[in-house]
C-alpha atoms as a PDB file:
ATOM      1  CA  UNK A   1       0.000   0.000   0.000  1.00  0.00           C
ATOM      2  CA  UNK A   2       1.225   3.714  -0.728  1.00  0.00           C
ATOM      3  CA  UNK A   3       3.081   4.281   3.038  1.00  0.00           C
ATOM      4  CA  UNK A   4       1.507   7.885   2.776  1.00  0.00           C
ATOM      5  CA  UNK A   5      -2.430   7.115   2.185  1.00  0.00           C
ATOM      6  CA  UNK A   6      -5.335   5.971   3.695  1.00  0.00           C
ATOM      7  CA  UNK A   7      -7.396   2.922   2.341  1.00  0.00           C
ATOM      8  CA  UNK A   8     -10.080   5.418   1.960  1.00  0.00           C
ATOM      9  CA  UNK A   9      -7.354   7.779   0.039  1.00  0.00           C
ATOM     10  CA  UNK A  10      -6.201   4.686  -2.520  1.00  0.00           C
ATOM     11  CA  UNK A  11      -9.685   3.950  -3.276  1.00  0.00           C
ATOM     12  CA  UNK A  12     -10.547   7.428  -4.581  1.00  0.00           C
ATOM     13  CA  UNK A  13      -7.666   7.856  -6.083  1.00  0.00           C
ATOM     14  CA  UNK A  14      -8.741   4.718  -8.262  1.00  0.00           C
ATOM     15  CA  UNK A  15     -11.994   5.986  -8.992  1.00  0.00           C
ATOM     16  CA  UNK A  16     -10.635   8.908 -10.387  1.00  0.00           C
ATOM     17  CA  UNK A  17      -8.627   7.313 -12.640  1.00  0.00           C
ATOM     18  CA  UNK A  18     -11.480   5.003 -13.928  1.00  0.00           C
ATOM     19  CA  UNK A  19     -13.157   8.016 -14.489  1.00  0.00           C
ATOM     20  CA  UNK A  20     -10.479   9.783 -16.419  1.00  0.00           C
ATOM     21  CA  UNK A  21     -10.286   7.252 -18.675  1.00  0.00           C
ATOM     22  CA  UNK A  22     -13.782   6.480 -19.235  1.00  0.00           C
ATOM     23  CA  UNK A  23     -13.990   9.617 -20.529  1.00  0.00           C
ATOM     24  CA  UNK A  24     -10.288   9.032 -22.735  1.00  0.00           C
ATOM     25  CA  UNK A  25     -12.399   6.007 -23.846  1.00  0.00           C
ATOM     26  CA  UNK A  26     -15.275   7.607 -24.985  1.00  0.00           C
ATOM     27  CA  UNK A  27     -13.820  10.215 -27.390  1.00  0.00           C
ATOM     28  CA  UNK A  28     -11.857   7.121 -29.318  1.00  0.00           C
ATOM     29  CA  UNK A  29     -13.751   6.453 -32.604  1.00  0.00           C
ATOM     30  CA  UNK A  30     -14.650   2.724 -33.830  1.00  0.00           C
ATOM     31  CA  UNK A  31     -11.769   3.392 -36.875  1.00  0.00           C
ATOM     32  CA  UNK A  32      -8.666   4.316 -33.932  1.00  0.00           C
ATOM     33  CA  UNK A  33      -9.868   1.518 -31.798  1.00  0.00           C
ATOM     34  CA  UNK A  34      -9.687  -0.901 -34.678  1.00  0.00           C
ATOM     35  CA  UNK A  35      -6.455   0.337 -35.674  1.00  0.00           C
ATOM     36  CA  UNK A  36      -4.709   0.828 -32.140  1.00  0.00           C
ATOM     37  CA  UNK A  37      -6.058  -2.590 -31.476  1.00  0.00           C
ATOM     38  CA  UNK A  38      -4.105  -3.635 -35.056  1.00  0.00           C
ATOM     39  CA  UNK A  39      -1.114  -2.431 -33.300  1.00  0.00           C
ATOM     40  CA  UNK A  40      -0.979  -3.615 -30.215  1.00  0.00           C
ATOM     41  CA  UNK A  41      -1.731  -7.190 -30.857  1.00  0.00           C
ATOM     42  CA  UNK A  42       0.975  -7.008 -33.449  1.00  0.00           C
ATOM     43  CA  UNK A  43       3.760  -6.308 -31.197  1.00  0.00           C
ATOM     44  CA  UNK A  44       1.720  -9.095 -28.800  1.00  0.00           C
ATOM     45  CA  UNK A  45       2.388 -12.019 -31.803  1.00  0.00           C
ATOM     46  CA  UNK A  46       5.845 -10.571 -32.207  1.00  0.00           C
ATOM     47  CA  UNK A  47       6.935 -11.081 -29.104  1.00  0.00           C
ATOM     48  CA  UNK A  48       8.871 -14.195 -27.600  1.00  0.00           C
ATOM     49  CA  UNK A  49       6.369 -14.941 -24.402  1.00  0.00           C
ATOM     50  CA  UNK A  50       3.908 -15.441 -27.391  1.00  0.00           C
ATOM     51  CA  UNK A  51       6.385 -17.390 -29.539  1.00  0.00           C
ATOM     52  CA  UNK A  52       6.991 -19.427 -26.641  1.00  0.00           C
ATOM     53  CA  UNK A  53       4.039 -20.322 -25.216  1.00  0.00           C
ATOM     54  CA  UNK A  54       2.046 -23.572 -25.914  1.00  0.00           C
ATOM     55  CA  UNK A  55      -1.651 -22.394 -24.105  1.00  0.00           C
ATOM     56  CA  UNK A  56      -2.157 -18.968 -24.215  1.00  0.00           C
ATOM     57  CA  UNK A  57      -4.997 -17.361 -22.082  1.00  0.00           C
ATOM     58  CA  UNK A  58      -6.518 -13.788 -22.941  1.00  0.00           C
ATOM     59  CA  UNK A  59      -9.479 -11.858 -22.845  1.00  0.00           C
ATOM     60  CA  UNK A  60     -13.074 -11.321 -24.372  1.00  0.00           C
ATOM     61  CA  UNK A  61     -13.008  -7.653 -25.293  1.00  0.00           C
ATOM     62  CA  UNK A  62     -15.508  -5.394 -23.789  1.00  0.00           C
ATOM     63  CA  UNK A  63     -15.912  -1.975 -26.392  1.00  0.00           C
ATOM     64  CA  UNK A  64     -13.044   0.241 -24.094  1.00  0.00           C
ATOM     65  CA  UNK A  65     -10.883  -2.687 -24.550  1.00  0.00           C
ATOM     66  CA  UNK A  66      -8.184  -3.649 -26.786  1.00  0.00           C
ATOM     67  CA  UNK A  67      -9.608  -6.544 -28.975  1.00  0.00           C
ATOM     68  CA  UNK A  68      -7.295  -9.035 -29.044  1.00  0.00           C
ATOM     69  CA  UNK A  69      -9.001 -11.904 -31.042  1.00  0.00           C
ATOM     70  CA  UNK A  70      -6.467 -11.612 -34.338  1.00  0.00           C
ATOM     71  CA  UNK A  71      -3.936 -12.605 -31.200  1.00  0.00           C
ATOM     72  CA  UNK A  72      -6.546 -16.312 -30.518  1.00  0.00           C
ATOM     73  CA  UNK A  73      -6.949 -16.723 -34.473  1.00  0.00           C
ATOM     74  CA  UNK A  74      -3.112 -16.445 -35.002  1.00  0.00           C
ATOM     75  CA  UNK A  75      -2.936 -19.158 -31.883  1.00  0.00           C
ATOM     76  CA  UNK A  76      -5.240 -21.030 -33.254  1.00  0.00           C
ATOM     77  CA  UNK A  77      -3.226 -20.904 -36.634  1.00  0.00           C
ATOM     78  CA  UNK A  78       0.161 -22.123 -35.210  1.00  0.00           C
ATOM     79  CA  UNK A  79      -1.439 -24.820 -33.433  1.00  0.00           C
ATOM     80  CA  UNK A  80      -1.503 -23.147 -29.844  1.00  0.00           C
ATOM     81  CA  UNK A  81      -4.116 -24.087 -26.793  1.00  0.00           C
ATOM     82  CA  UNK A  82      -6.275 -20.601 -25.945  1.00  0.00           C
ATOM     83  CA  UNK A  83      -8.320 -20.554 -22.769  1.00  0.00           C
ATOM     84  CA  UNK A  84     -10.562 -17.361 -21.772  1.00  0.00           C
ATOM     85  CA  UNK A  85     -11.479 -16.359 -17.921  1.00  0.00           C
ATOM     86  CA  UNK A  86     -14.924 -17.426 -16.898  1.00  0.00           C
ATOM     87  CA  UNK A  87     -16.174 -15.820 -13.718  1.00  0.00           C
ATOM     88  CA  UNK A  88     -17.894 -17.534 -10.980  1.00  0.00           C
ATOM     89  CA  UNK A  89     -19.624 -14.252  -9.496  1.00  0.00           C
ATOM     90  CA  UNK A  90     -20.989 -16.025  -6.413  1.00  0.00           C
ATOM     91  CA  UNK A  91     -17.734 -17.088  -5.078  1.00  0.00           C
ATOM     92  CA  UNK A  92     -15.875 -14.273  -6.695  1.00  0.00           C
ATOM     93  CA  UNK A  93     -13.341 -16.618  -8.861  1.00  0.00           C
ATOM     94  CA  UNK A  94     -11.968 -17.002 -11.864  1.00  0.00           C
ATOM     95  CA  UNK A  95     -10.787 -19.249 -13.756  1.00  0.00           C
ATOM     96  CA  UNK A  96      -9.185 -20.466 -17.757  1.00  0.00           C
ATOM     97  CA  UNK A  97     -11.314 -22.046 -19.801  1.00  0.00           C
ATOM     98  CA  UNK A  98     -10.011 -23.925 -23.055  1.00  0.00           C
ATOM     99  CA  UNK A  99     -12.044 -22.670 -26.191  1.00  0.00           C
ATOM    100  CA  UNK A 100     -11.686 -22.962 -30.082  1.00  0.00           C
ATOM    101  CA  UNK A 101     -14.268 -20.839 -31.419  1.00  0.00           C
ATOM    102  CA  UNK A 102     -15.709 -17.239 -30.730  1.00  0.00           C
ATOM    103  CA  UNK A 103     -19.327 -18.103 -32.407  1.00  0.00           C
ATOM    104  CA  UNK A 104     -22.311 -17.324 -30.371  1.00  0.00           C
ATOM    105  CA  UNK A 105     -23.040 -21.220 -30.773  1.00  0.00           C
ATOM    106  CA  UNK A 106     -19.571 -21.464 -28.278  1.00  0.00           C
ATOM    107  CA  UNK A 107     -20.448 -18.501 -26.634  1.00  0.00           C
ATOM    108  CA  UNK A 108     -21.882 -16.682 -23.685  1.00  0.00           C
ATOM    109  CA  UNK A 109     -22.525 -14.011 -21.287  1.00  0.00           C
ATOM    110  CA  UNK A 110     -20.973 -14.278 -17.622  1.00  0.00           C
ATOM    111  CA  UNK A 111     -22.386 -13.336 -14.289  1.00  0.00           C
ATOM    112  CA  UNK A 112     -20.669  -9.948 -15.234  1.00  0.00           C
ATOM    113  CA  UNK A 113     -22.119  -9.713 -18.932  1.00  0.00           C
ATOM    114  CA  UNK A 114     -18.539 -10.853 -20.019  1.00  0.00           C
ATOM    115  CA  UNK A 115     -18.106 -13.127 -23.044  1.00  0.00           C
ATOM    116  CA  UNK A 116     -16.961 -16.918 -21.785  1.00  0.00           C
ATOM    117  CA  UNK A 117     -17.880 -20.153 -23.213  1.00  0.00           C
ATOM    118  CA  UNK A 118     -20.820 -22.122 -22.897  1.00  0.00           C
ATOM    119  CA  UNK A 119     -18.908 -25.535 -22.015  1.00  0.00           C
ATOM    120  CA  UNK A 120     -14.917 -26.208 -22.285  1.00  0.00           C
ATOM    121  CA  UNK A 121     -12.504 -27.826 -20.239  1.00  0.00           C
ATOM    122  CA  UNK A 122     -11.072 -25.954 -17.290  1.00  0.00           C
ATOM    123  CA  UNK A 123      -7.752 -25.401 -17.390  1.00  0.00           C
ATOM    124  CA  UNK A 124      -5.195 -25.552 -14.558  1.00  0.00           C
ATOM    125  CA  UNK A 125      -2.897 -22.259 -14.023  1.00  0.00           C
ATOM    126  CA  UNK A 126       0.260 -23.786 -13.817  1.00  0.00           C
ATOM    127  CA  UNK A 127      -0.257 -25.377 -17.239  1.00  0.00           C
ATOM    128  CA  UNK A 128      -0.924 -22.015 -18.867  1.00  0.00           C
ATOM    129  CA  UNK A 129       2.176 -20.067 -20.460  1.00  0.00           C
ATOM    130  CA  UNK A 130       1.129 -16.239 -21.087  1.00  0.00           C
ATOM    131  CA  UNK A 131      -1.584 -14.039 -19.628  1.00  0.00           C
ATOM    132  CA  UNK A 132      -2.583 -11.496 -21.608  1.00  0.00           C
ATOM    133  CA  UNK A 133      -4.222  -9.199 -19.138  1.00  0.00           C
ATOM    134  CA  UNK A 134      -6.433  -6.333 -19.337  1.00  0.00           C
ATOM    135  CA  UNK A 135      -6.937  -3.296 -17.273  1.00  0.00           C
ATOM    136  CA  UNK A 136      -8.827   0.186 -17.533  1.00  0.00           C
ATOM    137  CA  UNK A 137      -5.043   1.692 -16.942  1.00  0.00           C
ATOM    138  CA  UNK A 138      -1.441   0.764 -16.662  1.00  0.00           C
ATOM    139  CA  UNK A 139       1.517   2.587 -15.375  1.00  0.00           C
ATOM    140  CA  UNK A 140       5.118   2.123 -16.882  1.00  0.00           C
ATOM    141  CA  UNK A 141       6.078  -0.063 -13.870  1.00  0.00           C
ATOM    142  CA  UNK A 142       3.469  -3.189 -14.577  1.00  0.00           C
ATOM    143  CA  UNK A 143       0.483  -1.917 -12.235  1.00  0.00           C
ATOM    144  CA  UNK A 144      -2.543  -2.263 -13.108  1.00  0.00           C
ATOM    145  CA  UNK A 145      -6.171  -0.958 -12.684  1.00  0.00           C
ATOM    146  CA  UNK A 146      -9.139  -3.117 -13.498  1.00  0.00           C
ATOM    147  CA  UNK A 147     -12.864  -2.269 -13.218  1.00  0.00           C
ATOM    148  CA  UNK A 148     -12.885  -3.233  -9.239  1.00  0.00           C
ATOM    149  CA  UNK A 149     -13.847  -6.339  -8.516  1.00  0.00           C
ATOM    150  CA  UNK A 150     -10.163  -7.631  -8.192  1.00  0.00           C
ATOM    151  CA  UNK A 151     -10.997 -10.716 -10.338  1.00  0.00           C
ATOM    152  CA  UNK A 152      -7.605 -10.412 -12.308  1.00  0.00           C
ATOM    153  CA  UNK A 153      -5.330  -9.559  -9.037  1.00  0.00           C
ATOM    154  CA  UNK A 154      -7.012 -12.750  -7.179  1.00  0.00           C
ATOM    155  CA  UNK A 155      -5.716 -14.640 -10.446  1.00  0.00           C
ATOM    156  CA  UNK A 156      -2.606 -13.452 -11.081  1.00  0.00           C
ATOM    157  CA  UNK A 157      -1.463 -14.165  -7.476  1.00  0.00           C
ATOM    158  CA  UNK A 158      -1.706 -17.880  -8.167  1.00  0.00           C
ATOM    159  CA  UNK A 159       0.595 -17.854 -10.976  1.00  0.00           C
ATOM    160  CA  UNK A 160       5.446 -18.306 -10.488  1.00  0.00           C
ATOM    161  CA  UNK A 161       7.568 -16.479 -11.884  1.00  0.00           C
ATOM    162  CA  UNK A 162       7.683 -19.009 -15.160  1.00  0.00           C
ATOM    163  CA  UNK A 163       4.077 -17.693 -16.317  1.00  0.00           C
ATOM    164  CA  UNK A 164       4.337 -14.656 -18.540  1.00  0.00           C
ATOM    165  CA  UNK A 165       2.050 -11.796 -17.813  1.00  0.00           C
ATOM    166  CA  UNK A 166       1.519  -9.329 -20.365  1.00  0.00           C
ATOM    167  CA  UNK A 167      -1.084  -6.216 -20.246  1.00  0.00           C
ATOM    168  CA  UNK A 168      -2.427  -4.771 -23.008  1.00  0.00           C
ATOM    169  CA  UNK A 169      -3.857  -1.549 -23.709  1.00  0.00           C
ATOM    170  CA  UNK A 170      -4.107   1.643 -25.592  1.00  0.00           C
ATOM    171  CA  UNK A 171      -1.205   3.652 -24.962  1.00  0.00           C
ATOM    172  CA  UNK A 172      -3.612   6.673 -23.811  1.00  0.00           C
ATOM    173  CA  UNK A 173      -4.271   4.201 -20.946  1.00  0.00           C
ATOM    174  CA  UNK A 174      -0.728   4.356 -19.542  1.00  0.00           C
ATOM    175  CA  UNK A 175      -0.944   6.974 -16.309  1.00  0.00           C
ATOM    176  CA  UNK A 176       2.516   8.164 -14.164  1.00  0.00           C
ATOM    177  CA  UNK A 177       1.258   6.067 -11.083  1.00  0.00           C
ATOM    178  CA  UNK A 178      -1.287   3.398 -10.273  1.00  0.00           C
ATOM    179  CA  UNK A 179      -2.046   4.018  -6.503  1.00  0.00           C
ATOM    180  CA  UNK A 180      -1.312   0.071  -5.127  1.00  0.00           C
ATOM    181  CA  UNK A 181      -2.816  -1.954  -2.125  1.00  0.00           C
ATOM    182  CA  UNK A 182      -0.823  -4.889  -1.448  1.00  0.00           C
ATOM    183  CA  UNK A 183      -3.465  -6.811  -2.619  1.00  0.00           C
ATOM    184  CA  UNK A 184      -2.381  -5.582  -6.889  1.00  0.00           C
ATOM    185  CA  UNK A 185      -0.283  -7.541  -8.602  1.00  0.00           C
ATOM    186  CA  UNK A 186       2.084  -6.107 -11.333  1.00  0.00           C
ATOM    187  CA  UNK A 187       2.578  -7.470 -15.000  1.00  0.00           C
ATOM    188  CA  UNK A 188       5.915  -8.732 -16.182  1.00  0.00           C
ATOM    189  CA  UNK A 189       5.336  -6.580 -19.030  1.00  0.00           C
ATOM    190  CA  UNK A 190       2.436  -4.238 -21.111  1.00  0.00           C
ATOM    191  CA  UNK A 191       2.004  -3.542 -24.492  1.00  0.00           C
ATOM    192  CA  UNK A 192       0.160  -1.072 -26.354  1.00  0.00           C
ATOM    193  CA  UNK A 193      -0.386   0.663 -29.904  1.00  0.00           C
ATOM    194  CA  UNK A 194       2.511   2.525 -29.445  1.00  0.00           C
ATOM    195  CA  UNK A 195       5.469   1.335 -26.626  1.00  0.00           C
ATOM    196  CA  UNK A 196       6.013  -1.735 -25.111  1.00  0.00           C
ATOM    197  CA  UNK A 197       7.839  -1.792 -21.576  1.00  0.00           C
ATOM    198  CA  UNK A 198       9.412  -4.725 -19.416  1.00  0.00           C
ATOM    199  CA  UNK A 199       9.394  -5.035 -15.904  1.00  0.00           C
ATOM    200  CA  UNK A 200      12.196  -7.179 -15.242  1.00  0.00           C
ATOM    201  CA  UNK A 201      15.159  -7.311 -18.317  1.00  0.00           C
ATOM    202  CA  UNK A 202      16.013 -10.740 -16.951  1.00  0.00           C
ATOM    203  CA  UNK A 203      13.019 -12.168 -18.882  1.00  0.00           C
ATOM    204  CA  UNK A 204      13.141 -12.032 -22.646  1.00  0.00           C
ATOM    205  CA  UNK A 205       9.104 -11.666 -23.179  1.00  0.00           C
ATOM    206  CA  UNK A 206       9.393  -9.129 -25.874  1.00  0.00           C
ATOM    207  CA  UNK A 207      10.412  -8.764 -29.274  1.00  0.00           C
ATOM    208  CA  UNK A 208      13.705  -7.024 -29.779  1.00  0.00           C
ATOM    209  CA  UNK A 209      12.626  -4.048 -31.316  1.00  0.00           C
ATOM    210  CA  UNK A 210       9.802  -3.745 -28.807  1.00  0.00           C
ATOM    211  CA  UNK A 211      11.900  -4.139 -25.494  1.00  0.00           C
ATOM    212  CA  UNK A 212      12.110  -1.217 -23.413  1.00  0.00           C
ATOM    213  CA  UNK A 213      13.102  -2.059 -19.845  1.00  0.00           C
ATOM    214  CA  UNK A 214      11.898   0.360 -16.781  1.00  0.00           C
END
């Protein structure tokens, strides 16, 4: 937690920012969010976490998000496993489900209105090899923001060092400081339309050209 604030302080101090960027969000046309998105995932197949991994796990884009479904279909094309969260709102969980289709057929809405599949095999965290994360804002040291519910921190906490974590997002996302609990858990690595930035230089997770430690 920040030594110098309050719960109470952190809390608003999130809000804010949610707020800020809903209204970033909103001015963004359908035409920059397609081609932002373009980018971003681009520099998310480039990379060597992506290269690497065998089962990838990412998300079901929401409109403010990022949509990383060219990042599945090229998966899907080189033979990878992709899982997507489904949310157990009751007990507040999360888990990786295996899918290999987006159709409405596969498809349904969570407890949260989220896209997640209708049936698929659960998958276990520690057999899953990059998390491409979300979040309404990043900063440039792996912190994240999500919507609130701490789904993604709760997650992410269950995962070693060996599983890449990658955020995406579009680079007007990226703030100087996400105010942290000790509770949020940081990203090896995020990637947007515009920068990429590394956590750690000890783990090669990006592309060359792409690597920019902090």
């Amino acid at each position: 937690m920040d030594a110098s604030h309050t719960p109470h302080d952190i809390t608003d101090r999130k809000n804010a920012i949610r707020s800020d960027m809903r209204t970033r969000l909103a001015t963004l046309t359908a035409d920059q969010r397609a081609e932002w998105s373009t980018a971003a995932c681009a520099r998310l197949i480039r990379s060597f976490a992506f290269a690497r991994a065998s089962r990838v796990m990412l998300y079901m884009p929401m409109r403010s998000e990022v949509d990383v479904i060219s990042v599945a279909l090229e998966a899907f094309r080189l033979g990878k496993s992709v899982c997507v969260p489904r949310v157990d709102g009751s007990r507040k969980t999360m888990n990786a489900v295996e899918t290999t289709s987006f159709d409405d057929e596969s498809m349904d809405s969570d407890s949260l209105g989220v896209r997640a599949p209708k049936v698929g095999q659960e998958i276990p965290h520690e057999e899953i090899d990059l998390v491409i994360v979300p979040g309404v804002a990043f900063d440039m040291h792996g912190f994240r923001l999500g919507r609130g519910g701490g789904y993604y921190d709760r997650y992410l906490a269950r995962f070693s060092r060996n599983t890449a974590t990658i955020g995406v997002c579009f680079d007007i996302q990226f703030v100087e400081e996400i105010p942290t609990e000790p509770t949020d858990i940081a990203v090896h690595a995020v990637v947007s339309d515009r920068r990429a930035v590394q956590r750690d230089p000890s783990l090669a997770l990006l592309a060359v050209q792409d690597r920019n430690h902090i």
